[in-house]
PDB file of N, CA and C in Angstrom:
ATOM      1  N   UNK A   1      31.845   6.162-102.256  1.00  0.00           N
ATOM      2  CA  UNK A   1      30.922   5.922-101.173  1.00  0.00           C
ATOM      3  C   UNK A   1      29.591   6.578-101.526  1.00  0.00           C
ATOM      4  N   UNK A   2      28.455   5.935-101.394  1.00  0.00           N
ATOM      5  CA  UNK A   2      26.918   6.207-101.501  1.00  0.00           C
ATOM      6  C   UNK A   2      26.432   6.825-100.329  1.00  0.00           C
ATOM      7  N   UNK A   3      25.595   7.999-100.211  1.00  0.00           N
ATOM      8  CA  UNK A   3      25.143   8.499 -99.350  1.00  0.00           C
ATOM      9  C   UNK A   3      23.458   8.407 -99.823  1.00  0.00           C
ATOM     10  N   UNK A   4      22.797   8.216 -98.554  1.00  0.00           N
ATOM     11  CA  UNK A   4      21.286   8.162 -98.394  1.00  0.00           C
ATOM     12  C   UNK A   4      21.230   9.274 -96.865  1.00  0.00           C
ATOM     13  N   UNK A   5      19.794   9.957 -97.791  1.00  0.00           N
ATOM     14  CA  UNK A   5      19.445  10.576 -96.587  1.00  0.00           C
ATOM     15  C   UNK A   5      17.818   9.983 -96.396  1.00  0.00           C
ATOM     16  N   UNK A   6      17.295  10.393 -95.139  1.00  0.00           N
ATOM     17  CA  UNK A   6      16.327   9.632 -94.921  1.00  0.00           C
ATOM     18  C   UNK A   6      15.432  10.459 -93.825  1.00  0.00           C
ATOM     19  N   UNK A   7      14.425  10.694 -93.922  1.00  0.00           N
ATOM     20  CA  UNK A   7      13.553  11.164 -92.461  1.00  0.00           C
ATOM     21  C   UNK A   7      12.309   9.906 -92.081  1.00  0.00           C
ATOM     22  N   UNK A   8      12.119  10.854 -90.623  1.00  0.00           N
ATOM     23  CA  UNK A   8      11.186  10.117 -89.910  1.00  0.00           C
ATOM     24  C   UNK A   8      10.646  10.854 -88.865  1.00  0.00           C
ATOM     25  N   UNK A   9       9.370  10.925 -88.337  1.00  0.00           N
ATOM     26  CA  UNK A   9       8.585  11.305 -87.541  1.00  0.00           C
ATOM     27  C   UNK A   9       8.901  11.236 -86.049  1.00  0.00           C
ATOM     28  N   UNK A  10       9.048  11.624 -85.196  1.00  0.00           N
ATOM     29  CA  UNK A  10       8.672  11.633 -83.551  1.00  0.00           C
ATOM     30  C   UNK A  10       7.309  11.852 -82.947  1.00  0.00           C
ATOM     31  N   UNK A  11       6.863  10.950 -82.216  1.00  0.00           N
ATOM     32  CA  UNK A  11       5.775  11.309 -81.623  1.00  0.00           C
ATOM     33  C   UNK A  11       5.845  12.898 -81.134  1.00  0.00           C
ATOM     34  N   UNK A  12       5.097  13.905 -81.367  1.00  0.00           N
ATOM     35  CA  UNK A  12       5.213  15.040 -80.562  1.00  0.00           C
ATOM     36  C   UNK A  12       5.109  15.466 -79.539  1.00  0.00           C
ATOM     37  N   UNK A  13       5.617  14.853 -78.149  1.00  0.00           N
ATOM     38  CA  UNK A  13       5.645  15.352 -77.070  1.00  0.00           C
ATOM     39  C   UNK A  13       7.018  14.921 -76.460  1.00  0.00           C
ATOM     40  N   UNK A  14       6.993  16.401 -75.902  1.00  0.00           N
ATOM     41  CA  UNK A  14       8.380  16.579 -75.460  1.00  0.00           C
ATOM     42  C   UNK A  14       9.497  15.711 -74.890  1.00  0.00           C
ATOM     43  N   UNK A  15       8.719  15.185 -73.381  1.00  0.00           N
ATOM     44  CA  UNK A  15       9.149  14.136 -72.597  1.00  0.00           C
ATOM     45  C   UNK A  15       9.964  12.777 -73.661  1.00  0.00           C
ATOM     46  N   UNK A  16       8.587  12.231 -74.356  1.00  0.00           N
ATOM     47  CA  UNK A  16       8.871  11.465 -75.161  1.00  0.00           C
ATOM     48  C   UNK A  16      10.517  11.790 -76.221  1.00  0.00           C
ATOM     49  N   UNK A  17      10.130  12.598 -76.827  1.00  0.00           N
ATOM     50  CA  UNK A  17      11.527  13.566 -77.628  1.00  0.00           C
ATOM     51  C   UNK A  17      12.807  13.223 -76.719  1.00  0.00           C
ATOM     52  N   UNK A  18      12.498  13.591 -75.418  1.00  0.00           N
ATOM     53  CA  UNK A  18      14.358  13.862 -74.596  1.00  0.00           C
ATOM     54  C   UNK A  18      14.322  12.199 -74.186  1.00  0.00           C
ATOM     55  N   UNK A  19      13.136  11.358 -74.203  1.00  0.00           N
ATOM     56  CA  UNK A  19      14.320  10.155 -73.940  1.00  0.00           C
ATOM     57  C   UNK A  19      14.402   9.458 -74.923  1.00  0.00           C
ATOM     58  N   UNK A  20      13.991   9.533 -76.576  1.00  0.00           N
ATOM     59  CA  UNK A  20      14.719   9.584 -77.705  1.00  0.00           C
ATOM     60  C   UNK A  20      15.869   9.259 -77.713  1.00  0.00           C
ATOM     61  N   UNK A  21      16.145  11.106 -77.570  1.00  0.00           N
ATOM     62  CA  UNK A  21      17.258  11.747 -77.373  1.00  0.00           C
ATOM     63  C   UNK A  21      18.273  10.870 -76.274  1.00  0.00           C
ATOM     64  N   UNK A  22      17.928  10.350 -75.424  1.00  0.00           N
ATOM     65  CA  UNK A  22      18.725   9.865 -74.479  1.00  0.00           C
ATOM     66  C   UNK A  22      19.133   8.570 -74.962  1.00  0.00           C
ATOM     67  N   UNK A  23      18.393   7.981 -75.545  1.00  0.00           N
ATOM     68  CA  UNK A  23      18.911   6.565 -76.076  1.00  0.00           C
ATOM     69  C   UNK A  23      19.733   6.710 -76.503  1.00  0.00           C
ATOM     70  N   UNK A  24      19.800   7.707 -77.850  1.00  0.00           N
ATOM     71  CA  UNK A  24      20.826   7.923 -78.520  1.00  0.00           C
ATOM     72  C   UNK A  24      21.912   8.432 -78.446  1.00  0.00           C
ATOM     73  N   UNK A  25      22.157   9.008 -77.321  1.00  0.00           N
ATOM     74  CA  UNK A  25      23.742   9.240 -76.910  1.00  0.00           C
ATOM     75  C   UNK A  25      24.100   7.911 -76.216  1.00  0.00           C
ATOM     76  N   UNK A  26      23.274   7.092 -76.283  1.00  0.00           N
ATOM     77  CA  UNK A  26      23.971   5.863 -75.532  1.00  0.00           C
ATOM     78  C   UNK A  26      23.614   4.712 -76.379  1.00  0.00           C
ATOM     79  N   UNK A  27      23.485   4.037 -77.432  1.00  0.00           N
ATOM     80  CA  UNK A  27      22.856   3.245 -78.358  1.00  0.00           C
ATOM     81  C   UNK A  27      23.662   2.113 -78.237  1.00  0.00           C
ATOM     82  N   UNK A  28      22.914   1.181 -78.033  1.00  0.00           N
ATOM     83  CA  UNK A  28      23.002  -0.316 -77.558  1.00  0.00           C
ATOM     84  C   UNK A  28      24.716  -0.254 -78.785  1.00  0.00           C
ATOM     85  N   UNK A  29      25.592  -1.644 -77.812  1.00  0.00           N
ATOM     86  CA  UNK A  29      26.591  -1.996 -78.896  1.00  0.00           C
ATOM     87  C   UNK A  29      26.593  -2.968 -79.674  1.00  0.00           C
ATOM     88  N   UNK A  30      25.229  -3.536 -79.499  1.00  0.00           N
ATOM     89  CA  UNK A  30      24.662  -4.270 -80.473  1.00  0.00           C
ATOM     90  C   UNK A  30      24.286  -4.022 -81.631  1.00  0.00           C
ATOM     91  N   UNK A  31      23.600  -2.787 -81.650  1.00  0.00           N
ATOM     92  CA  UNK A  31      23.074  -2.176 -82.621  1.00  0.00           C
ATOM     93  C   UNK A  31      24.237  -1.432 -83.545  1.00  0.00           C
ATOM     94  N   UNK A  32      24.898  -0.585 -82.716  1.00  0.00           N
ATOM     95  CA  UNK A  32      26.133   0.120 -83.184  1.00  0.00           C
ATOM     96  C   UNK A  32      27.072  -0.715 -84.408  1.00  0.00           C
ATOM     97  N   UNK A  33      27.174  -1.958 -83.732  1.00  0.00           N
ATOM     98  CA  UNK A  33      27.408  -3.219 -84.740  1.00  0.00           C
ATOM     99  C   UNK A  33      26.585  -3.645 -85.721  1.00  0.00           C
ATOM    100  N   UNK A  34      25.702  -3.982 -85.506  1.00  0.00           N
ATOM    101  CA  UNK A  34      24.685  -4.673 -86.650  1.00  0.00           C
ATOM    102  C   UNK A  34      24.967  -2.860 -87.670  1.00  0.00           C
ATOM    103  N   UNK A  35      24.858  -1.951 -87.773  1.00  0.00           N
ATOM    104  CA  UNK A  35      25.178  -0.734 -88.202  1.00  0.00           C
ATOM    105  C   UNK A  35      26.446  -0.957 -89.281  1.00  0.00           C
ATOM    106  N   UNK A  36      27.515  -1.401 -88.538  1.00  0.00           N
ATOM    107  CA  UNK A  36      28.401  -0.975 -89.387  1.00  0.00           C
ATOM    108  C   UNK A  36      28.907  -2.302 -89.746  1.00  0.00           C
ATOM    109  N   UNK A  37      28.109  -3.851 -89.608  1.00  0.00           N
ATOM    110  CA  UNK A  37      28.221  -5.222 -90.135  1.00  0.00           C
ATOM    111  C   UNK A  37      27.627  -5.164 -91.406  1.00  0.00           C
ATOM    112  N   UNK A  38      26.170  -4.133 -91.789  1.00  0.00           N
ATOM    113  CA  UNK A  38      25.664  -3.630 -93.189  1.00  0.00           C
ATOM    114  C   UNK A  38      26.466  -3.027 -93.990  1.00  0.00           C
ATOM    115  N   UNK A  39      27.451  -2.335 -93.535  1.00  0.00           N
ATOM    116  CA  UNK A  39      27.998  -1.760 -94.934  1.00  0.00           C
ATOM    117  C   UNK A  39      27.822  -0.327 -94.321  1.00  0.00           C
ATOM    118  N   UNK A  40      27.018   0.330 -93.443  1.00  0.00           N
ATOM    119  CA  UNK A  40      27.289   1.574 -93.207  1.00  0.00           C
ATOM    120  C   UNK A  40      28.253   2.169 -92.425  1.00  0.00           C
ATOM    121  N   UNK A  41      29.196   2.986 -93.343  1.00  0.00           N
ATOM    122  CA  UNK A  41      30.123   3.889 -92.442  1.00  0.00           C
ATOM    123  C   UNK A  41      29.822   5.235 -91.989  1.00  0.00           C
ATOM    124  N   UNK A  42      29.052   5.313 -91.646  1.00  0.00           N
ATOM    125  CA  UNK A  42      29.126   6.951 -91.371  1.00  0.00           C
ATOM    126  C   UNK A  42      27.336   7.346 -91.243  1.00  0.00           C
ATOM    127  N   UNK A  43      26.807   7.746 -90.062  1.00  0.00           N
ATOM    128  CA  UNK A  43      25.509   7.822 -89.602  1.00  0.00           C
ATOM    129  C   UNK A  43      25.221   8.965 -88.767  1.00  0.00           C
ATOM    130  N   UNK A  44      24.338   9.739 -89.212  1.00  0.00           N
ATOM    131  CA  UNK A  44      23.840  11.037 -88.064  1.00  0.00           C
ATOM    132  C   UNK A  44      22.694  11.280 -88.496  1.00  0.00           C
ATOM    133  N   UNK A  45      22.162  11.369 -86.981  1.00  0.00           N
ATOM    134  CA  UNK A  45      20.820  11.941 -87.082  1.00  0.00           C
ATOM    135  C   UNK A  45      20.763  13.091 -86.368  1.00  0.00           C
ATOM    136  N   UNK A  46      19.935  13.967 -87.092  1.00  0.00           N
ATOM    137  CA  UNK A  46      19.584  15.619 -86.919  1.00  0.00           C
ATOM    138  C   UNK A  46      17.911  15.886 -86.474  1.00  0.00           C
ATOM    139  N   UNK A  47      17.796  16.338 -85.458  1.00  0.00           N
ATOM    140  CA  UNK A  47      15.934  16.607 -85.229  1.00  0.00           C
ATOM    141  C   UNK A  47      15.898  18.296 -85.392  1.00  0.00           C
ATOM    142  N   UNK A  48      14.860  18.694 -85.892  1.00  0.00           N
ATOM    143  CA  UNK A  48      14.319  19.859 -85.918  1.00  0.00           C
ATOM    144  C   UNK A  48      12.885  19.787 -86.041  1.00  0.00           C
ATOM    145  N   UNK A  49      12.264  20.206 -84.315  1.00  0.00           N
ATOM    146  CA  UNK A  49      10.854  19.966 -83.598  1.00  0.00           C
ATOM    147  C   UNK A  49      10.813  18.257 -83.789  1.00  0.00           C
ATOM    148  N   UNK A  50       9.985  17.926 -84.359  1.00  0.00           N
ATOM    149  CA  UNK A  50       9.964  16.023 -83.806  1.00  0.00           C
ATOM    150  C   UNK A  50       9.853  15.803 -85.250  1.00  0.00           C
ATOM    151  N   UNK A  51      10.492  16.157 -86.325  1.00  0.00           N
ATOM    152  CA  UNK A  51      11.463  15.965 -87.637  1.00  0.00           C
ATOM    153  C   UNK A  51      12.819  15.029 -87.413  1.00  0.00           C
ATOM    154  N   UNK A  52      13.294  14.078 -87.622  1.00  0.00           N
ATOM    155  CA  UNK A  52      14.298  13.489 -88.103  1.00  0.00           C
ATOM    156  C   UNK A  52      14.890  13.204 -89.454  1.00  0.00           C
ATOM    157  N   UNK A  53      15.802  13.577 -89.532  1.00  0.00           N
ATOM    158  CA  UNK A  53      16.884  13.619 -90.734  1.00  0.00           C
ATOM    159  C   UNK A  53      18.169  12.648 -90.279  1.00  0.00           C
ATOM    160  N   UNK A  54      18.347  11.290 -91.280  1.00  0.00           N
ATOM    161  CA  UNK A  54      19.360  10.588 -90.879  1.00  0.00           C
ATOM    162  C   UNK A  54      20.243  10.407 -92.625  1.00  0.00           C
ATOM    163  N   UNK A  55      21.178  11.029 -92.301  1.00  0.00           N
ATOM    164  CA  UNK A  55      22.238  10.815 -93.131  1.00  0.00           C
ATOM    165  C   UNK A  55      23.512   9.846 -93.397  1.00  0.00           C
ATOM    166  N   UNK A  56      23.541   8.572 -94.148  1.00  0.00           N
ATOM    167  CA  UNK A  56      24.118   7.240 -93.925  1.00  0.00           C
ATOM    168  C   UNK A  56      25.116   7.341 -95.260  1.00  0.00           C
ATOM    169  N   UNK A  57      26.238   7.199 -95.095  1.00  0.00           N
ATOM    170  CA  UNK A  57      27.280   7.339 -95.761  1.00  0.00           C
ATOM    171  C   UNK A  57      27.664   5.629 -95.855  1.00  0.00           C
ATOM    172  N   UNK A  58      27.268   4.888 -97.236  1.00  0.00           N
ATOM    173  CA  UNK A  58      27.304   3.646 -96.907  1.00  0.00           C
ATOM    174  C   UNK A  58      28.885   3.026 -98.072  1.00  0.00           C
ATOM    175  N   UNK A  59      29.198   1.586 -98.114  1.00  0.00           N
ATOM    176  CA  UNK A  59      30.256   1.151 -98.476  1.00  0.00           C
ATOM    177  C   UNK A  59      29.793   0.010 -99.450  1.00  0.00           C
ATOM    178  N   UNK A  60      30.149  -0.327-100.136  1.00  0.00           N
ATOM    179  CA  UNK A  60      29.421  -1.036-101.655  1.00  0.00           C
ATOM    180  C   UNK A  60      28.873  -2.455-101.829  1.00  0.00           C
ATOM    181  N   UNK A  61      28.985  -2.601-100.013  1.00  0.00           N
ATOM    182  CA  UNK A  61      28.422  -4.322 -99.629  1.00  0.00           C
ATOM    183  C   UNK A  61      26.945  -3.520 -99.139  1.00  0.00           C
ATOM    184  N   UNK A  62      26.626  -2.196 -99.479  1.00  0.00           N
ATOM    185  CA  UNK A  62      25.387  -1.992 -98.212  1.00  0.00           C
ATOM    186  C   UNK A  62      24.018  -2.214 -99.177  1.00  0.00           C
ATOM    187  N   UNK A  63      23.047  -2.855 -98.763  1.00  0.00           N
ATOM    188  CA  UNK A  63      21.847  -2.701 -99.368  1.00  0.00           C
ATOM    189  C   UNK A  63      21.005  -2.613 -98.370  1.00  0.00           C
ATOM    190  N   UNK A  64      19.648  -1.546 -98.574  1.00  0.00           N
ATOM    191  CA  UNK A  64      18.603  -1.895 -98.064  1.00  0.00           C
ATOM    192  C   UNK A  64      18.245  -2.863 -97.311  1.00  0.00           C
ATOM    193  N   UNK A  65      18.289  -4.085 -98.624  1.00  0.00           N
ATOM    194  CA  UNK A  65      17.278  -5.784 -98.899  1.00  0.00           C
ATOM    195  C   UNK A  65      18.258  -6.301 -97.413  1.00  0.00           C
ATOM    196  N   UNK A  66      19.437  -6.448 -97.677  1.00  0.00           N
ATOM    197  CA  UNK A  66      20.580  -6.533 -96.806  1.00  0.00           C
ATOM    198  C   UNK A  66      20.593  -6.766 -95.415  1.00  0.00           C
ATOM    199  N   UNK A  67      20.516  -5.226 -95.574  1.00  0.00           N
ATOM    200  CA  UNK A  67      20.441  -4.644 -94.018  1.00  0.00           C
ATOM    201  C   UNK A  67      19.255  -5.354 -93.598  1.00  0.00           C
ATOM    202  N   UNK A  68      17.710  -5.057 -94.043  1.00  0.00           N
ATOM    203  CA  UNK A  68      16.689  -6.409 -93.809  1.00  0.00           C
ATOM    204  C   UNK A  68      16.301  -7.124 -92.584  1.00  0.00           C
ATOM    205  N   UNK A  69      17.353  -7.642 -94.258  1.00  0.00           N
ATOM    206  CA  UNK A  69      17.283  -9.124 -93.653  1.00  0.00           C
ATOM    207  C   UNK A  69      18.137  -9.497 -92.023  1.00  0.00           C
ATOM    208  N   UNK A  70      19.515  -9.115 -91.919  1.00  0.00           N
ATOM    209  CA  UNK A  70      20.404  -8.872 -91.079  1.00  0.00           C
ATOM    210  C   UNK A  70      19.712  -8.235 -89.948  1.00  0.00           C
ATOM    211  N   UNK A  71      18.806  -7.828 -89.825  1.00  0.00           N
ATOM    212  CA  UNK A  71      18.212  -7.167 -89.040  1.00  0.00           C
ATOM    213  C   UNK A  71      16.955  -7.945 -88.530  1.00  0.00           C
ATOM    214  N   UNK A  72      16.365  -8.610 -89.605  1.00  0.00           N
ATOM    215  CA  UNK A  72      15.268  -9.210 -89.222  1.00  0.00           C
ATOM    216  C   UNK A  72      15.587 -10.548 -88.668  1.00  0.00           C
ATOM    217  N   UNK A  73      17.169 -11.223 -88.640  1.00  0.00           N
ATOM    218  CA  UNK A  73      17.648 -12.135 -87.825  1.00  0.00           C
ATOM    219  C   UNK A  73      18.223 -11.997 -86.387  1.00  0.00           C
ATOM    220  N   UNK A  74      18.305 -10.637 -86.174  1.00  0.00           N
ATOM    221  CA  UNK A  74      19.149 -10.266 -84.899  1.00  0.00           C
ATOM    222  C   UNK A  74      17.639  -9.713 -83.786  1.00  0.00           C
ATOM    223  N   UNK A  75      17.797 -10.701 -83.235  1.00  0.00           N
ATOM    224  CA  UNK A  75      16.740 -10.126 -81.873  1.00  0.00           C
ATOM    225  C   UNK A  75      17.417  -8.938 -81.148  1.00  0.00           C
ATOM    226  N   UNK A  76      18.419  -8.604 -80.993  1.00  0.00           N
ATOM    227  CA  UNK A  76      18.652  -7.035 -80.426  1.00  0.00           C
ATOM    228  C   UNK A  76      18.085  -5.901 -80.953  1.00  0.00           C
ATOM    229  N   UNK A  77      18.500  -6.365 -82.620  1.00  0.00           N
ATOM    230  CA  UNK A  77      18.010  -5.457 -83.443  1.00  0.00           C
ATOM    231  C   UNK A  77      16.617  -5.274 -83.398  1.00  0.00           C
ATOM    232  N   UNK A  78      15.744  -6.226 -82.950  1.00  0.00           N
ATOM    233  CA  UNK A  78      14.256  -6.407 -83.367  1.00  0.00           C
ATOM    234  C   UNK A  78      13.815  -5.813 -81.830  1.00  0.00           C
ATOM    235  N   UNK A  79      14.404  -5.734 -81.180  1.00  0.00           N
ATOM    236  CA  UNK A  79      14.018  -5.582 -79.656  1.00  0.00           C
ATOM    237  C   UNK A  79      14.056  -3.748 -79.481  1.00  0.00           C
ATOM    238  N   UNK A  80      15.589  -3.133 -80.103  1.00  0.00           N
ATOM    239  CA  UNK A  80      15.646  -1.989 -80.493  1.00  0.00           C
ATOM    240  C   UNK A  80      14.360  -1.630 -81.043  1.00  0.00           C
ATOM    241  N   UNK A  81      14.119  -1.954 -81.807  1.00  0.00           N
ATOM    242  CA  UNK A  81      13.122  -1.382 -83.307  1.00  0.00           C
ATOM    243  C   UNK A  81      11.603  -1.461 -82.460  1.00  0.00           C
ATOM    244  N   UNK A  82      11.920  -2.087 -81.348  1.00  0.00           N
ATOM    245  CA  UNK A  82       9.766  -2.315 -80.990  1.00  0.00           C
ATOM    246  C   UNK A  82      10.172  -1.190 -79.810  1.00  0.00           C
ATOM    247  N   UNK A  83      11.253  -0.959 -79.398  1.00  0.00           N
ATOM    248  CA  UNK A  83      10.989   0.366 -78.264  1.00  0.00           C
ATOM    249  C   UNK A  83      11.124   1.752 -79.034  1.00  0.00           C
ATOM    250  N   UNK A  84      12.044   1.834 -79.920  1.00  0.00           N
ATOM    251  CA  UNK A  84      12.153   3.078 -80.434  1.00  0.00           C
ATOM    252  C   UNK A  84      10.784   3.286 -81.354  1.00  0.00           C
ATOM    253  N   UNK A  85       9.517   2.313 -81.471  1.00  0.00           N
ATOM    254  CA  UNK A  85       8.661   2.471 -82.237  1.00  0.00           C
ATOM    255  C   UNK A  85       7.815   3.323 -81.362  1.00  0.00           C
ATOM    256  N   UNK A  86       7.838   3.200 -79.641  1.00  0.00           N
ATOM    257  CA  UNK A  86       7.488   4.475 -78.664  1.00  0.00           C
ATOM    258  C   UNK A  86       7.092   5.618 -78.858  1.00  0.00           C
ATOM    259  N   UNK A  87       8.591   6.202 -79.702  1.00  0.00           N
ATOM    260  CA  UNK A  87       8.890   7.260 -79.865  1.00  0.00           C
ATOM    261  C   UNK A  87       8.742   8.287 -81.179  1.00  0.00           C
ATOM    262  N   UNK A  88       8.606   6.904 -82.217  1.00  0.00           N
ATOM    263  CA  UNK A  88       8.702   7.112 -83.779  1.00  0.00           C
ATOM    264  C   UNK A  88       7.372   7.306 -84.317  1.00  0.00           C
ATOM    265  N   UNK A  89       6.786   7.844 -85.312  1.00  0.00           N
ATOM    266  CA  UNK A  89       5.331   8.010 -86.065  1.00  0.00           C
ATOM    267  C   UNK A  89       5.872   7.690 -87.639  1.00  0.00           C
ATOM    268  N   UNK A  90       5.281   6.904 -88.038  1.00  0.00           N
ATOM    269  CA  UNK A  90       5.936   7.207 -89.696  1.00  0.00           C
ATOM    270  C   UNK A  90       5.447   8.515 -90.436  1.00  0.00           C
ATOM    271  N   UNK A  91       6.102   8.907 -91.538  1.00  0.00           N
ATOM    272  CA  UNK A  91       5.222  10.160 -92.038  1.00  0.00           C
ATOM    273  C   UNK A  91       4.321   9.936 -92.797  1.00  0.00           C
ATOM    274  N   UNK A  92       3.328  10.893 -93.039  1.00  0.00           N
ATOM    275  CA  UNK A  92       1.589  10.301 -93.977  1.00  0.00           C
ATOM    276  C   UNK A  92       2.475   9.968 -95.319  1.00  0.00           C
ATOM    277  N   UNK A  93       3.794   9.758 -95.560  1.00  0.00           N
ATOM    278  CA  UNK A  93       3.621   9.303 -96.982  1.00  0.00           C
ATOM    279  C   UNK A  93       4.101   7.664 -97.019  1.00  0.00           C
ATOM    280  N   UNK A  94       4.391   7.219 -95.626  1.00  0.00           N
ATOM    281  CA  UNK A  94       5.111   5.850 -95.743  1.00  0.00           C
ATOM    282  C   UNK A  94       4.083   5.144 -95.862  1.00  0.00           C
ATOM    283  N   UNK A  95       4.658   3.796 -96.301  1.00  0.00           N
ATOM    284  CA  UNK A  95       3.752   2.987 -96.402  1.00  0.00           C
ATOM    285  C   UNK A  95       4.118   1.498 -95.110  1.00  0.00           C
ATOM    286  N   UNK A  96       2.670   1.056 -95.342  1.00  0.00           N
ATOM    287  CA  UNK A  96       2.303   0.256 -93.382  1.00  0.00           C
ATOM    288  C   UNK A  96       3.447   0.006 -93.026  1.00  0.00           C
ATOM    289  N   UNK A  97       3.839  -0.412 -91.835  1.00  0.00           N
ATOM    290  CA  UNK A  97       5.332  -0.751 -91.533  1.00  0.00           C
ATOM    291  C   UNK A  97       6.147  -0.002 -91.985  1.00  0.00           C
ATOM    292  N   UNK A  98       5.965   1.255 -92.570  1.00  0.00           N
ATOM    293  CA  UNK A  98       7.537   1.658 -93.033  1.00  0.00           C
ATOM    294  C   UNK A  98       8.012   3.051 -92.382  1.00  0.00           C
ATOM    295  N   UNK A  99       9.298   2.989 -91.768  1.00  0.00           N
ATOM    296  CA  UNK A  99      10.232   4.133 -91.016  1.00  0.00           C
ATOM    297  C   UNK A  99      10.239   4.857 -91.672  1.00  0.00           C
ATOM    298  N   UNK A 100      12.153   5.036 -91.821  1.00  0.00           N
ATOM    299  CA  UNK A 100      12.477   5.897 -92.522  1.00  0.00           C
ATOM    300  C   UNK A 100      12.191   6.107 -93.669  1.00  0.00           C
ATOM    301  N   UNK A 101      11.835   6.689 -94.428  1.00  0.00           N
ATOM    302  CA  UNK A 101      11.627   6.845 -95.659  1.00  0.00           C
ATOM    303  C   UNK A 101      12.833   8.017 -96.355  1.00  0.00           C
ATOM    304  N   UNK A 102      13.226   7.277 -97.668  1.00  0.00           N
ATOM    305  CA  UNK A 102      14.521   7.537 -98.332  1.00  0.00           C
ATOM    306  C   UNK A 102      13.936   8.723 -99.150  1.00  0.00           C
ATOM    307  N   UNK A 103      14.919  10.076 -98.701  1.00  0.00           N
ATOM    308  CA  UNK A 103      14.380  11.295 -99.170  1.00  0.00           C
ATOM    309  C   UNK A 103      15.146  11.224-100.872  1.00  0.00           C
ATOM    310  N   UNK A 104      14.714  12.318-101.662  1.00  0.00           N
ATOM    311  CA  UNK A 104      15.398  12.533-102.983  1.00  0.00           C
ATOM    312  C   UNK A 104      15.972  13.566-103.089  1.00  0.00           C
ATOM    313  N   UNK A 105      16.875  13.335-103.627  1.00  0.00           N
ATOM    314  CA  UNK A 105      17.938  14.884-103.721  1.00  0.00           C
ATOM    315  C   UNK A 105      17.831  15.533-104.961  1.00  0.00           C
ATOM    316  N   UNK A 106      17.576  17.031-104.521  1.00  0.00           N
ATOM    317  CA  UNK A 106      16.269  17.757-105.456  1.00  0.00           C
ATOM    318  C   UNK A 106      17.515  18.873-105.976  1.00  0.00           C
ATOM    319  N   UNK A 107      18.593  19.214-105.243  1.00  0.00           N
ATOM    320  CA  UNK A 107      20.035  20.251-105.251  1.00  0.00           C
ATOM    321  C   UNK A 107      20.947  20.025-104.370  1.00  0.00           C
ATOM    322  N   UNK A 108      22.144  20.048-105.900  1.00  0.00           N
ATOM    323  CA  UNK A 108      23.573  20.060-105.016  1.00  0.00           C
ATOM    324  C   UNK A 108      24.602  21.102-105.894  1.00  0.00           C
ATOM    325  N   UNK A 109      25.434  21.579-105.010  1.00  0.00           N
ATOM    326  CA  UNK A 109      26.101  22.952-105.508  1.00  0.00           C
ATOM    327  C   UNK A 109      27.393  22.275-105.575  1.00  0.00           C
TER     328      UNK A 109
END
């Protein structure tokens, strides 16, 4: 199994932050699906201040290109992605349109 880790920005204000936060203890079962219809088994996200860290434990059908596309056909998915954009900032290193951005693993013990 392939693991990707990945961050992403939060707008910085608080309010904004806790209903984030609130989506995500409750995340559409649409989405939850389209999730694990890609190939990903295993997903958590971690905030520290309006930092996100998402760690995706994926299965050997999963790609990027994939996911995409699968995503760019599912209006739930696309409907998700324009509200949580509310909440989200990309970081100064992404490029236009781009979220998460796929971190590199620099040490492992």
């Amino acid at each position: 199994m392939k693991r990707y880790c990945l961050a992403l920005d939060l707008v910085n204000e608080p309010q904004l932050i806790a209903e984030y936060e609130n989506y995500h203890r409750d995340v559409w079962p649409e989405i939850k699906k389209s999730i694990t219809d890609s190939g990903i088994e295993n997903m958590e996200i971690y905030r520290a201040g309006n930092r996100l860290f998402m760690i995706m434990e994926v299965n050997d059908s999963f790609s990027f290109e994939r996911k995409g596309a699968m995503d760019a056909d599912n209006p739930k998915v696309q409907e998700w992605e324009q509200l949580m954009w509310k909440y989200q900032q990309a970081l100064p290193i992404a490029k236009p349109g781009e979220k998460w951005i796929i971190m590199d693993k620099i040490f492992a013990l």
